[in-house]
Protein backbone atom coordinates (compact mmCIF):
# COMPACT_ATOMS: atom_id res chain seq x y z
CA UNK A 1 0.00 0.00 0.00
CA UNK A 2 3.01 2.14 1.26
CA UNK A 3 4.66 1.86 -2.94
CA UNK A 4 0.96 2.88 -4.20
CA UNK A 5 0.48 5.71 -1.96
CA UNK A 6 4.10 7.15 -2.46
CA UNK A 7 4.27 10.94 -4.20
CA UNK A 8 -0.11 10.68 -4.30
CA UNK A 9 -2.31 12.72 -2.42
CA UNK A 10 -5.42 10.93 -1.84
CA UNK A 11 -7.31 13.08 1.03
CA UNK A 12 -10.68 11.65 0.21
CA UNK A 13 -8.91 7.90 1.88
CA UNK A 14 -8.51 10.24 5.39
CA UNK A 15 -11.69 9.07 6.94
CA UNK A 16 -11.84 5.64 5.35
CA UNK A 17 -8.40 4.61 6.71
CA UNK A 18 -9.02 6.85 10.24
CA UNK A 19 -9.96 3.47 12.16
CA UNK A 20 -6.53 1.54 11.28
CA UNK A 21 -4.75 4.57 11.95
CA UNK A 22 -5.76 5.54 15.20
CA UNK A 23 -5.62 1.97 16.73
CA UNK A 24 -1.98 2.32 15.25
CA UNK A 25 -1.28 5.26 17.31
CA UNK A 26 -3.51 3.81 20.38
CA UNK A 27 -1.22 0.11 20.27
CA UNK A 28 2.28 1.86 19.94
CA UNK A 29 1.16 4.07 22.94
CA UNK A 30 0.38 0.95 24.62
CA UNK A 31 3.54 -0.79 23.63
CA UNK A 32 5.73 2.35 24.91
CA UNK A 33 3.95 2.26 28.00
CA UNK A 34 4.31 -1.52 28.64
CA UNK A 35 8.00 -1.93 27.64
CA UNK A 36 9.41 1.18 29.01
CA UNK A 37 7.24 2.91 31.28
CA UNK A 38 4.38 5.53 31.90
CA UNK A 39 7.26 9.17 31.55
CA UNK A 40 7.48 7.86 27.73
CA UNK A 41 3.63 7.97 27.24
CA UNK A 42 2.40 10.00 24.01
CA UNK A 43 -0.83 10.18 25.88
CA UNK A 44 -1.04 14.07 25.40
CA UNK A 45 -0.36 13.96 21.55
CA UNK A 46 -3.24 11.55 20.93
CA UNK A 47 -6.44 13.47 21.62
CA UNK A 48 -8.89 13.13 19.04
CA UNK A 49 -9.28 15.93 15.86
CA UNK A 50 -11.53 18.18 15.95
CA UNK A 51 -14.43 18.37 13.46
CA UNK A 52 -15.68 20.97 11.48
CA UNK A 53 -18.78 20.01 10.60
CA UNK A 54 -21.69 17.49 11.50
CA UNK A 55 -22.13 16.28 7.68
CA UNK A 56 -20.08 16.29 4.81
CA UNK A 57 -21.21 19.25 2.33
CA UNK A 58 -22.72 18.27 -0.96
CA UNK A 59 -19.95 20.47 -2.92
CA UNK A 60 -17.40 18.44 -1.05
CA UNK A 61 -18.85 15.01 -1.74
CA UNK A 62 -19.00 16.34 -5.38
CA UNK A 63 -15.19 17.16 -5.44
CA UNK A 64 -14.51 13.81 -3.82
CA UNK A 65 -16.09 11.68 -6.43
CA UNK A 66 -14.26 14.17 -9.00
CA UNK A 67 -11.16 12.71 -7.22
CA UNK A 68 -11.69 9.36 -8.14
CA UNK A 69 -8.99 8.78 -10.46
CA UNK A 70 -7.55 5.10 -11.82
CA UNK A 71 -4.97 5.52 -9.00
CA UNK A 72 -7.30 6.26 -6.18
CA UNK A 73 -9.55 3.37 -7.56
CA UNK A 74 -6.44 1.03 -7.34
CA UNK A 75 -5.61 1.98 -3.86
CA UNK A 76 -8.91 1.85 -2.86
CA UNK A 77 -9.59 -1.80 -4.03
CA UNK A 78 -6.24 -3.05 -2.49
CA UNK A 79 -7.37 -1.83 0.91
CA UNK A 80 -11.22 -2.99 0.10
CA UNK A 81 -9.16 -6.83 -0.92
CA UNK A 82 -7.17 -6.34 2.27
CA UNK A 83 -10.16 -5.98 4.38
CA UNK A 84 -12.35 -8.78 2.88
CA UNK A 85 -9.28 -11.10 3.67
CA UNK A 86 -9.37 -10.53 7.04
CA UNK A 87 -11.56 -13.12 9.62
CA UNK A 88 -14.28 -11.59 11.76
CA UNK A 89 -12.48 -11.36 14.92
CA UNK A 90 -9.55 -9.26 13.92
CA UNK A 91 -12.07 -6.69 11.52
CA UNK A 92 -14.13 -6.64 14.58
CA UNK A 93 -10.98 -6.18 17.37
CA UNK A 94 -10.18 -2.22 18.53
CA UNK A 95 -6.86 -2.85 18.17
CA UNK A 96 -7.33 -3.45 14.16
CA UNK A 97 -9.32 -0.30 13.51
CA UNK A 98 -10.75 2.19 16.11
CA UNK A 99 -14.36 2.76 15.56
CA UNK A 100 -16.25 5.13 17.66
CA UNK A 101 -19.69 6.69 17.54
CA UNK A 102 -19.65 10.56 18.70
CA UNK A 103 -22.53 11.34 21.01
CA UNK A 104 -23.09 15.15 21.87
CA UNK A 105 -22.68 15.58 25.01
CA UNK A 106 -25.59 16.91 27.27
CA UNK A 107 -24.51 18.92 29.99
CA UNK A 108 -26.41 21.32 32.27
CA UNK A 109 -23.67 22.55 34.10
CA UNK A 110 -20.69 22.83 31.76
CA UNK A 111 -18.33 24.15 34.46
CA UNK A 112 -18.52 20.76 36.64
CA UNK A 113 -17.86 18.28 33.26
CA UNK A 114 -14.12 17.03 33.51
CA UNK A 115 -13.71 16.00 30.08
CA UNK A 116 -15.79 17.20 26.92
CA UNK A 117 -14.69 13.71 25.61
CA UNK A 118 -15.26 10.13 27.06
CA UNK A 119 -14.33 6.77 25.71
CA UNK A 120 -16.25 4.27 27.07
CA UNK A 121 -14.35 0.64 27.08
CA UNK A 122 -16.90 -1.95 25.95
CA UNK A 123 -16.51 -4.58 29.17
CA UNK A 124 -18.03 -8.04 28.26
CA UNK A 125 -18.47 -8.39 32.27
CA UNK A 126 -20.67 -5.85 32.47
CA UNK A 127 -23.25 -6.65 30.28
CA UNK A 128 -26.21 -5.02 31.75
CA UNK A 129 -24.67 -1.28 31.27
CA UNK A 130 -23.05 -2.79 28.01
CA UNK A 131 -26.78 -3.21 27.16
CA UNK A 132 -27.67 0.58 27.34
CA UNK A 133 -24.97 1.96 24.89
CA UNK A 134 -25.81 -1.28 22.43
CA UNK A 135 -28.93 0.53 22.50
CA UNK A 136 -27.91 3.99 22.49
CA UNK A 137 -25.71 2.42 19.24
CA UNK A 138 -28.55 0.84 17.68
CA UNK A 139 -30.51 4.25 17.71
CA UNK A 140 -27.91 6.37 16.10
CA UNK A 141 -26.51 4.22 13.46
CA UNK A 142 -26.42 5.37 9.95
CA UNK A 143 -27.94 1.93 7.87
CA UNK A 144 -24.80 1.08 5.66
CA UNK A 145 -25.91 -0.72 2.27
CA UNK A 146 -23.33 -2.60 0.35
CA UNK A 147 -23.63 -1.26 -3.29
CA UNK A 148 -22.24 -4.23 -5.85
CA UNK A 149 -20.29 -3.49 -8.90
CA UNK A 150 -19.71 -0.25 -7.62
CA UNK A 151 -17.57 1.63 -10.11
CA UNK A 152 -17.92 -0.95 -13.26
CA UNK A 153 -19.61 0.12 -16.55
CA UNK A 154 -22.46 -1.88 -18.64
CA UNK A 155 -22.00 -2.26 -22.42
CA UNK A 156 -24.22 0.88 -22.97
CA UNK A 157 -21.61 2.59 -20.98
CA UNK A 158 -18.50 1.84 -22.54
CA UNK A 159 -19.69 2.61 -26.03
CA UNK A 160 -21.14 6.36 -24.59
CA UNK A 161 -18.18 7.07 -22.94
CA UNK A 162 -15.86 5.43 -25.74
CA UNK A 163 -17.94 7.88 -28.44
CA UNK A 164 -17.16 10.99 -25.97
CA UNK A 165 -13.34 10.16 -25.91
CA UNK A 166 -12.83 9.38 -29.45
CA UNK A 167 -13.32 10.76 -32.64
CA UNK A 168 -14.69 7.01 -34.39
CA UNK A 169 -17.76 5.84 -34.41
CA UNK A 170 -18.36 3.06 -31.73
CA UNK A 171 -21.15 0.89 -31.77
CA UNK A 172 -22.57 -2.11 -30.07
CA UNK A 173 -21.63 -4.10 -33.00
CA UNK A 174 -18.05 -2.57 -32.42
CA UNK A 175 -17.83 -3.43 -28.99
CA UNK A 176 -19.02 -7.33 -29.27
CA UNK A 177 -16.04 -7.44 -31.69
CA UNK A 178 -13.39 -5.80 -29.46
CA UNK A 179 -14.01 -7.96 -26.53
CA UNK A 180 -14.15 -11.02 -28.86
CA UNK A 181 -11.25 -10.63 -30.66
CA UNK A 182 -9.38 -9.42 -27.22
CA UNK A 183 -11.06 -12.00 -25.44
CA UNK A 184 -11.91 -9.98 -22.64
CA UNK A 185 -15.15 -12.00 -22.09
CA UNK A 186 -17.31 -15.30 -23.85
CA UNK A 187 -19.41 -14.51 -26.83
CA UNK A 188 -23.22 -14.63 -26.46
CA UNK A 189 -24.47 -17.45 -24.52
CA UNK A 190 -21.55 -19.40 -23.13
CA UNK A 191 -21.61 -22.41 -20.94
CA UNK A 192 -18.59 -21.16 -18.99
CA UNK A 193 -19.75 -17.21 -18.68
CA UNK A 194 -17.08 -16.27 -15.58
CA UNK A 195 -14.30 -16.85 -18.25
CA UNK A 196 -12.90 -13.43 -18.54
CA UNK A 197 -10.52 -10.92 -18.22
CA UNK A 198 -10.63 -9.51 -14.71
CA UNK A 199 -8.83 -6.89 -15.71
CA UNK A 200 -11.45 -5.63 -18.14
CA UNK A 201 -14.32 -7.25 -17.30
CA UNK A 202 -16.90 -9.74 -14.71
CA UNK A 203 -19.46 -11.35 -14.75
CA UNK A 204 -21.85 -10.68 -12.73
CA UNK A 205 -24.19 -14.16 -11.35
CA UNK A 206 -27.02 -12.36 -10.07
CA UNK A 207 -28.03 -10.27 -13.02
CA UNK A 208 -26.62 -13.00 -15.68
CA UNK A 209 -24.64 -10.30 -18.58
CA UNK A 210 -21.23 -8.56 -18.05
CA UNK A 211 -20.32 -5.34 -16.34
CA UNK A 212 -17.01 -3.78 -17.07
CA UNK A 213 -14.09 -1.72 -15.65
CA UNK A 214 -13.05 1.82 -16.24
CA UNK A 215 -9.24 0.71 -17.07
CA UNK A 216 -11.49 -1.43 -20.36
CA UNK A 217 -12.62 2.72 -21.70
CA UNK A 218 -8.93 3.40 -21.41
CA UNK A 219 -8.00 0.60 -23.44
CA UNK A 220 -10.44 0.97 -26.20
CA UNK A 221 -9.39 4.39 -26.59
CA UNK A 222 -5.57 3.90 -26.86
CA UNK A 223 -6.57 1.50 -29.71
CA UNK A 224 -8.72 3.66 -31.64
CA UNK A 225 -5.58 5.98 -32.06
CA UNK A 226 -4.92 3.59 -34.71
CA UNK A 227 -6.67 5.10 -38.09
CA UNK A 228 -7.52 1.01 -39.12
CA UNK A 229 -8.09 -0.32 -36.23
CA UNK A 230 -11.91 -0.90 -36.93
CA UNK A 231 -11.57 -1.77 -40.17
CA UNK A 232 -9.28 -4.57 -39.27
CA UNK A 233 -11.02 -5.57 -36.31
CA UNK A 234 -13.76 -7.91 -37.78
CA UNK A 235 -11.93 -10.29 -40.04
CA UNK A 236 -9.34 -10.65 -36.80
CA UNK A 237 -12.20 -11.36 -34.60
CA UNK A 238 -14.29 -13.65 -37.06
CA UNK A 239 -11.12 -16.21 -37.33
């Protein structure tokens, strides 16, 4: 991750990496602690940021998804692979990634609160005040909805976006070719439809046709730099 990250700026991965980060700083301060005592504590230097805002606005969600670039999206799916590889226990575990839920605090004498933030440990052996916050949890959380084939591209898609980038005329027709003669996926109905080229292309079970990946676009157009490409394309194809 380190080599895909280096001389990139990727802001918009801040608050999707936060929770490995901050159990990162939270087990080193434990390790100082433990090995070498309490006067080498960081303690002081790992209160959490400050927020600016309650929401993100819709100008900056905007930008982000501006941002999305083919070396974001390849970052991005590393640490999305990375994640899915992992067993329940350690994506669940603190000490992986540090999630927290912040709660406005109510208070009706300000002067007399010690801390204007408390972590609250969650202690198995005390299940019956456990209970409460699992409730106080339940209330408050956002409902998070997988989206599948986020990011890929139907046929319809690629020929749009390949007619916006490129001075030739792309069809349908064009496109059954190009991923036959590349054999970036089966043609028509196939009895072994999963055979393709990841890299370009899935298929996808649920909704039985093929969705595609940005990186296929790119491709497409590089090859359309070449004046008789189409033109040479079907007899290549049709062998």
């Amino acid at each position: 991750m380190r080599n895909k990250l280096e001389h990139r700026s990727f802001p918009q991965l801040d608050a999707d990496v936060f929770g490995e980060c901050q159990s990162l700083l939270m087990n080193f301060e434990e390790l100082l602690t433990r090995e070498f005592g309490r006067s080498y504590s960081l303690r002081a230097g790992l209160a959490y940021s400050l927020q600016f805002s309650t929401s993100f606005n819709p100008i900056s969600i905007k930008a982000m998804s501006e941002m999305m670039q083919k070396q974001y999206r390849n970052v991005k799916a590393y640490i999305d692979d990375f994640r899915s590889s992992l067993s329940d226990d350690i994506g669940k575990d603190l000490k992986y990634s540090f999630r927290v839920f912040l709660v406005p605090k109510v208070n009706n004498h300000p002067k007399s609160a010690d801390v204007a933030i408390e972590f609250v440990n969650f202690d198995p052996s005390r299940p019956d005040e456990m209970e409460k916050y699992e409730h106080l949890v339940t209330f408050i959380k956002e409902k998070q909805i997988p989206v599948a084939n986020l990011g890929y591209l139907k046929a319809g898609d690629v020929v749009r976006q390949v007619n916006q980038r490129s001075s030739k005329r792309f069809t349908h027709f064009t496109h059954m070719l190009c991923y036959t003669y590349f054999q970036v996926r089966p043609k028509g109905l196939s009895t072994n439809p999963s055979a393709t080229n990841v890299k370009y292309c899935i298929y996808d079970a649920v909704h039985r046709d093929y969705v595609y990946k940005p990186e296929w676009v790119d491709f497409l157009c590089e090859k359309l730099k070449d004046g008789d490409f189409i033109s040479n394309l079907r007899p290549k194809a049709e062998k």
